[in-house]
PDB file of N, CA and C in Angstrom:
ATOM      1  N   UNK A   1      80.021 214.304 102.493  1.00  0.00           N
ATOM      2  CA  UNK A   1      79.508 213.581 101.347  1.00  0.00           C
ATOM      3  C   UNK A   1      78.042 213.225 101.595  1.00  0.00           C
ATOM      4  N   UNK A   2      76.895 213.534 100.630  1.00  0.00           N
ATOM      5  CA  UNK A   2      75.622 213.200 100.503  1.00  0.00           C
ATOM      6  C   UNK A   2      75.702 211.344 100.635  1.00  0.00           C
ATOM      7  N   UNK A   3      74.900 211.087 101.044  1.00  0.00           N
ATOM      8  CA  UNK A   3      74.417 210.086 100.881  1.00  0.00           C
ATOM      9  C   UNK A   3      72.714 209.587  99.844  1.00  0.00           C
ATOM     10  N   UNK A   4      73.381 208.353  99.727  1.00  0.00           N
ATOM     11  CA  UNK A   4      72.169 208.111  98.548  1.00  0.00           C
ATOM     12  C   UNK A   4      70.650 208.581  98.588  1.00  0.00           C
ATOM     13  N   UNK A   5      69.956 208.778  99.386  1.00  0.00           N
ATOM     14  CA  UNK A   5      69.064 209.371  99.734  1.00  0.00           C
ATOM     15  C   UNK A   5      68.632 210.611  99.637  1.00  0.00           C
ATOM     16  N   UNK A   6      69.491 211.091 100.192  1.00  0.00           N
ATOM     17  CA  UNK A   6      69.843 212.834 100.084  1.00  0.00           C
ATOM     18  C   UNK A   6      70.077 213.025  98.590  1.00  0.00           C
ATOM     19  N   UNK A   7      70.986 212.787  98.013  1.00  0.00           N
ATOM     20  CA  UNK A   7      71.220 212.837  96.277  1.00  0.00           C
ATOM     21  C   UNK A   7      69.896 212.779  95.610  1.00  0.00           C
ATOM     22  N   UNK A   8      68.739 211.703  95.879  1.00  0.00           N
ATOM     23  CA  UNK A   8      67.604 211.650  95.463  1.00  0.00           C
ATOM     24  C   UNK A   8      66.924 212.565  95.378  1.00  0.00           C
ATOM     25  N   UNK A   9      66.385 213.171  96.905  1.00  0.00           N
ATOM     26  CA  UNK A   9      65.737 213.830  97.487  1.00  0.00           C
ATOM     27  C   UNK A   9      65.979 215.090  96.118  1.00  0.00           C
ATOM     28  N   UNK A  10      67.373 215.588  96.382  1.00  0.00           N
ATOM     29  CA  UNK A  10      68.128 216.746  95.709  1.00  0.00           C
ATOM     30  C   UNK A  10      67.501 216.904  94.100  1.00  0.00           C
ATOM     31  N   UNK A  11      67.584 215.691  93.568  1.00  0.00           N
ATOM     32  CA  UNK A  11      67.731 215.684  92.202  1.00  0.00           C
ATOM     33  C   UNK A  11      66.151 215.787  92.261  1.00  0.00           C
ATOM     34  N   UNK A  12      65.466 215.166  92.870  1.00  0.00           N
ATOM     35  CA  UNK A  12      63.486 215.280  92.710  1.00  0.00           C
ATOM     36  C   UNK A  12      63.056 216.350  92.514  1.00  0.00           C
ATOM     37  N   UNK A  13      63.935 217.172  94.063  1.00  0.00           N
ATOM     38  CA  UNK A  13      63.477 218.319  94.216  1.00  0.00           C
ATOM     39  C   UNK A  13      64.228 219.774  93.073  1.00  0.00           C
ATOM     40  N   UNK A  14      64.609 219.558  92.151  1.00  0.00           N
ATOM     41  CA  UNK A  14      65.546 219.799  91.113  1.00  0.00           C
ATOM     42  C   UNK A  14      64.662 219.486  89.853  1.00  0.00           C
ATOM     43  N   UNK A  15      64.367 218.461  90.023  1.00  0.00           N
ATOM     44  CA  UNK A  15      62.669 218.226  88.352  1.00  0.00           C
ATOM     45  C   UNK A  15      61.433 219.037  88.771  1.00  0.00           C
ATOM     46  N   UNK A  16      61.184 219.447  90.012  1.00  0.00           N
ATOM     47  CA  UNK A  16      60.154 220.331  90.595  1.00  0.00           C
ATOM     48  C   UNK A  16      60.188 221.233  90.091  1.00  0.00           C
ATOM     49  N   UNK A  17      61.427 221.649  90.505  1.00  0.00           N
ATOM     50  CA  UNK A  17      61.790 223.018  89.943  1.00  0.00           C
ATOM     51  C   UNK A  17      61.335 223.437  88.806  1.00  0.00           C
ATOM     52  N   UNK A  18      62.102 222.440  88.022  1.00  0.00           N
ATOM     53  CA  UNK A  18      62.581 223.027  86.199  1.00  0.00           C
ATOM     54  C   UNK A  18      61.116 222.752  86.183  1.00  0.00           C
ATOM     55  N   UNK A  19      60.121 221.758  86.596  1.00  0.00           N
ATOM     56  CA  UNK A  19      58.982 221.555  85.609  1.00  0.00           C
ATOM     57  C   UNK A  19      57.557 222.783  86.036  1.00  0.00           C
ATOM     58  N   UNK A  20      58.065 223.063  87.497  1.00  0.00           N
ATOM     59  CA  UNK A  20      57.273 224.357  87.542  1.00  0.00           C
ATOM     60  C   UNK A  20      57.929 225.684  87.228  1.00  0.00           C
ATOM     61  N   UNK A  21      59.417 226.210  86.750  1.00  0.00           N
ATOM     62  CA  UNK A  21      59.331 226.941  86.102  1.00  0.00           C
ATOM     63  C   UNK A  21      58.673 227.410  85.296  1.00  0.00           C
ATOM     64  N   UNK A  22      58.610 228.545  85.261  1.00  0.00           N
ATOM     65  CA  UNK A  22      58.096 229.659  83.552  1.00  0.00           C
ATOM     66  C   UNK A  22      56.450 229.212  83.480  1.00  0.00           C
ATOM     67  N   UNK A  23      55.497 228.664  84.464  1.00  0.00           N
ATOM     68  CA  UNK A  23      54.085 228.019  84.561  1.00  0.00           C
ATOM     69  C   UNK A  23      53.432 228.615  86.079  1.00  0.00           C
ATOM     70  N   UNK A  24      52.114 228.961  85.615  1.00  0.00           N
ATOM     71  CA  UNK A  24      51.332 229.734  86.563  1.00  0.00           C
ATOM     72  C   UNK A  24      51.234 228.999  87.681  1.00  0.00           C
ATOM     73  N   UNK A  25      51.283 229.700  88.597  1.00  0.00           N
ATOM     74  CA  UNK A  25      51.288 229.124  90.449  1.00  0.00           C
ATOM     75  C   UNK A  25      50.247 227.798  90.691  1.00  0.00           C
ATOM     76  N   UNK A  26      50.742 226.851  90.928  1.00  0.00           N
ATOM     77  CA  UNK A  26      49.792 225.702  90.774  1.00  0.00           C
ATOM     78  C   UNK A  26      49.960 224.886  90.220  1.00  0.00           C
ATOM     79  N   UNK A  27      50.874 224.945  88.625  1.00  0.00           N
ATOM     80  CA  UNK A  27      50.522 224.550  87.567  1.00  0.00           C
ATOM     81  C   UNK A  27      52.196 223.870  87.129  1.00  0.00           C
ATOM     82  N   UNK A  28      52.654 222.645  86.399  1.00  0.00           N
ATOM     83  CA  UNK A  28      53.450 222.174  85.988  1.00  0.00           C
ATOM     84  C   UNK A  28      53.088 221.356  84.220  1.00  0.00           C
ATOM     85  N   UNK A  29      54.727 221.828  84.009  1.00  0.00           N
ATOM     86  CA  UNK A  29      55.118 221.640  82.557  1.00  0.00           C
ATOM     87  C   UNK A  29      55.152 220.092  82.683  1.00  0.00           C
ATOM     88  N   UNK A  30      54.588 219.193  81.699  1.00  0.00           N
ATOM     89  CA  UNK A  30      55.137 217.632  81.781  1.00  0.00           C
ATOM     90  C   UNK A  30      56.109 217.869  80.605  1.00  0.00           C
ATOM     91  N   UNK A  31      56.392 216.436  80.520  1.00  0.00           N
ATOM     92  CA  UNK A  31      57.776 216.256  79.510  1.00  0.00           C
ATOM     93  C   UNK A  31      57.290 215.962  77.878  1.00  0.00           C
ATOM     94  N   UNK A  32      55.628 216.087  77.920  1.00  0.00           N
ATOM     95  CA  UNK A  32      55.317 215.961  76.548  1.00  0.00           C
ATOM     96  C   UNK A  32      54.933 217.458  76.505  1.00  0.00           C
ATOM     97  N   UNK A  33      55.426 218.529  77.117  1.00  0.00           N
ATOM     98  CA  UNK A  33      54.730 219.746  76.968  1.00  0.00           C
ATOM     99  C   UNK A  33      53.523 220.046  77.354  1.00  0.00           C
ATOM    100  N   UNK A  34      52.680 219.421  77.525  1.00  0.00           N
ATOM    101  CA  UNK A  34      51.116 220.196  78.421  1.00  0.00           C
ATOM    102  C   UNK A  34      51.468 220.480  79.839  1.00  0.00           C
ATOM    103  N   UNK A  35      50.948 221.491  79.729  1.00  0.00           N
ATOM    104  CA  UNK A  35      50.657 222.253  81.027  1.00  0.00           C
ATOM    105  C   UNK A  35      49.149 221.891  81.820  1.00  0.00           C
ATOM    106  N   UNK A  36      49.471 221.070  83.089  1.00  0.00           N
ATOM    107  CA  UNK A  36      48.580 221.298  83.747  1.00  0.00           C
ATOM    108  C   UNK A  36      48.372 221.676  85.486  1.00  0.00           C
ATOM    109  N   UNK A  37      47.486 221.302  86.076  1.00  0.00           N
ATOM    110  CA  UNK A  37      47.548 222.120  87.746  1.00  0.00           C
ATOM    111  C   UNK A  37      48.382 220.741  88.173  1.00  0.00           C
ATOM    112  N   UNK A  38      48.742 221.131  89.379  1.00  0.00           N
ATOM    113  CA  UNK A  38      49.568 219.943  90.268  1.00  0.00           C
ATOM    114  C   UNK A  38      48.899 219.009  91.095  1.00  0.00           C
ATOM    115  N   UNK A  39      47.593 219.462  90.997  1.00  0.00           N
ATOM    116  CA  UNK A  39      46.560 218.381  91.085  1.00  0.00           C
ATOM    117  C   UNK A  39      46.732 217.032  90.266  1.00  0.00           C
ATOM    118  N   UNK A  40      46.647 217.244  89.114  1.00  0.00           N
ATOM    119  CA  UNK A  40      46.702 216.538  88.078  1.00  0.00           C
ATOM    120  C   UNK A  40      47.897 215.573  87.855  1.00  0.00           C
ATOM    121  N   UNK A  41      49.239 215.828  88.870  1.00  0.00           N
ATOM    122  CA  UNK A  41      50.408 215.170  88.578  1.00  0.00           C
ATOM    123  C   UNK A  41      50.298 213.644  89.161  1.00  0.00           C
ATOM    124  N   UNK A  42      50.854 213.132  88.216  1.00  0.00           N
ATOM    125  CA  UNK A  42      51.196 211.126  88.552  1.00  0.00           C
ATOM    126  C   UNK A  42      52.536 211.309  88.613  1.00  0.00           C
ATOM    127  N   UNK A  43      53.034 210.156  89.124  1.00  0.00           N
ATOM    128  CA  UNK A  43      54.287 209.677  89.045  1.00  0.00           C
ATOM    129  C   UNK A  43      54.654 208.770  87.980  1.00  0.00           C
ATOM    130  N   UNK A  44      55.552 208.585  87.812  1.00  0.00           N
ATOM    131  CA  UNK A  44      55.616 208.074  86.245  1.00  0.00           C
ATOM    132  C   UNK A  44      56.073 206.258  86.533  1.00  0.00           C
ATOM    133  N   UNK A  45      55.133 205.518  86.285  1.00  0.00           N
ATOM    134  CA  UNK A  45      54.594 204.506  86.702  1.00  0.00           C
ATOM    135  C   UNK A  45      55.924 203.876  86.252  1.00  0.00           C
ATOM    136  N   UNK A  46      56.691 203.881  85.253  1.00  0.00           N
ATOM    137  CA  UNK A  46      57.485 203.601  84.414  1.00  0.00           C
ATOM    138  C   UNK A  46      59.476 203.453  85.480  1.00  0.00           C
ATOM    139  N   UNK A  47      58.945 204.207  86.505  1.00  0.00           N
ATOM    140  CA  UNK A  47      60.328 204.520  86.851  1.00  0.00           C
ATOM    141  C   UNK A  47      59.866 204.179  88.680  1.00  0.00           C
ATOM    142  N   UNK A  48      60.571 202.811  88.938  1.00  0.00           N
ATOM    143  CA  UNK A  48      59.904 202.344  90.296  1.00  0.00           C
ATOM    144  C   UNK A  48      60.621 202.891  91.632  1.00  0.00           C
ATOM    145  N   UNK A  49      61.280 204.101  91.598  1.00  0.00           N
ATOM    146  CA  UNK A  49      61.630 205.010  92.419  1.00  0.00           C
ATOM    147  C   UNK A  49      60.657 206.009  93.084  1.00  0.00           C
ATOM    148  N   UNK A  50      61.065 206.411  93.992  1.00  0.00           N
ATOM    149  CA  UNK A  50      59.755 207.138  95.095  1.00  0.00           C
ATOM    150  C   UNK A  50      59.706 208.014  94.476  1.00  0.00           C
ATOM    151  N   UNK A  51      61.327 208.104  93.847  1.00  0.00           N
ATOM    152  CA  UNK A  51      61.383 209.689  93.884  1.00  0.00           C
ATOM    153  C   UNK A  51      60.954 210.300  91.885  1.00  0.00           C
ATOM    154  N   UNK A  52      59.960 209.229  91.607  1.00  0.00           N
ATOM    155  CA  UNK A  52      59.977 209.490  90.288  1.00  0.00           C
ATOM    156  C   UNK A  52      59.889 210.962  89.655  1.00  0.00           C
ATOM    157  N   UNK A  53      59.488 211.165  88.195  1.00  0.00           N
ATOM    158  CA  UNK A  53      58.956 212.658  88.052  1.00  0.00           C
ATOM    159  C   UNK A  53      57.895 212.382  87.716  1.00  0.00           C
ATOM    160  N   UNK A  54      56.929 213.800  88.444  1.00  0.00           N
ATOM    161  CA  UNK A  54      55.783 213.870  87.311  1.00  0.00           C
ATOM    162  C   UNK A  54      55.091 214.018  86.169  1.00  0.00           C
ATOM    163  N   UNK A  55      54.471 213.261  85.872  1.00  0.00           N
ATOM    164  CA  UNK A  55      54.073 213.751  84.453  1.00  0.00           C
ATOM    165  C   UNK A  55      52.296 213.596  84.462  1.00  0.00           C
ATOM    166  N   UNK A  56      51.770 213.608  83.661  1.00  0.00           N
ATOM    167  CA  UNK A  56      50.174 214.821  83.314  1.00  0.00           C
ATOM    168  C   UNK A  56      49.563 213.065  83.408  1.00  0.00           C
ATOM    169  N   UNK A  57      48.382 213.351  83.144  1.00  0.00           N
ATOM    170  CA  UNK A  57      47.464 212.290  83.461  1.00  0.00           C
ATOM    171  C   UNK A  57      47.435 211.293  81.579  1.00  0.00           C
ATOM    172  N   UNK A  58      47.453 212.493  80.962  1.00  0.00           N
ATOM    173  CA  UNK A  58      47.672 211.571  79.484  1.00  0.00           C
ATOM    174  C   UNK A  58      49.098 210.682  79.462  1.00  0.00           C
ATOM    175  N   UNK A  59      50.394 210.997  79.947  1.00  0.00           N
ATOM    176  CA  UNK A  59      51.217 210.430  80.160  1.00  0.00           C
ATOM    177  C   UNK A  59      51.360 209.336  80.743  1.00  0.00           C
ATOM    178  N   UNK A  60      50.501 208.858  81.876  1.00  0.00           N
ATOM    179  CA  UNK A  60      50.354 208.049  82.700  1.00  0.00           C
ATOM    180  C   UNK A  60      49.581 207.133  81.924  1.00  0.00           C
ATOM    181  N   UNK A  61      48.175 207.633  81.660  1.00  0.00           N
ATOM    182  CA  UNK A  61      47.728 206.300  81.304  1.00  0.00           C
ATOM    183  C   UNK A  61      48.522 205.837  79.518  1.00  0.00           C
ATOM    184  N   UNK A  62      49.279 206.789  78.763  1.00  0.00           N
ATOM    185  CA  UNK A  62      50.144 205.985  78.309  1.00  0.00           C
ATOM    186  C   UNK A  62      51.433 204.649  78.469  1.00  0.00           C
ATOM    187  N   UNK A  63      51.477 205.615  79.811  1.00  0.00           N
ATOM    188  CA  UNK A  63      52.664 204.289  80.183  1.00  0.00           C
ATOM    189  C   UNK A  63      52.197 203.298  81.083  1.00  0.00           C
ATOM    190  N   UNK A  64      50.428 203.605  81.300  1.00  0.00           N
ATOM    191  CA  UNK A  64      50.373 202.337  81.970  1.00  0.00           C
ATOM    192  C   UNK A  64      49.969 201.325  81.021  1.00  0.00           C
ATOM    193  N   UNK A  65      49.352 201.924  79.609  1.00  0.00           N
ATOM    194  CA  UNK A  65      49.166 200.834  78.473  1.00  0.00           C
ATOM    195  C   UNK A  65      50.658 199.708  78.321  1.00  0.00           C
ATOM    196  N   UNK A  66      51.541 200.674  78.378  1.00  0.00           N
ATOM    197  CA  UNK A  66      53.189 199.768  78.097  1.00  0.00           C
ATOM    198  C   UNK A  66      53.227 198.673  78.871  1.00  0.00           C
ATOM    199  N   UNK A  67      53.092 198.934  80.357  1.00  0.00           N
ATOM    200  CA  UNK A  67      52.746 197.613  81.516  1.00  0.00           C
ATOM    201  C   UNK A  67      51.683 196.813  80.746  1.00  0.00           C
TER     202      UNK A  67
END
């Protein structure tokens, strides 16, 4: 049996995936649809887990307006 940690790890590394699918080497899908490099990725300020997902720099400073 995984432990809680490991489950995390799993599922993070599982949004990696899907969000660099089908997007040029470098480069990730956010969840509002823009595509940008992985440079560019934040963590989503919104969700106080390590293991948040990324999302694009317009995303971020949207949800840091919400804070």
């Amino acid at each position: 049996m995984k432990g809680y940690i490991e489950r995390m790890e799993i599922a993070a590394e599982n949004r990696f995936i899907e969000a660099t699918k089908d997007c040029l080497p470098g480069c990730f899908k956010c969840g509002c649809g823009r595509i940008e490099h992985i440079d560019n990725a934040q963590p989503n300020p919104l969700d106080p887990s390590p293991y948040a997902e990324m999302i694009c720099n317009n995303c971020f400073m949207e949800a840091m307006e919400k804070i």
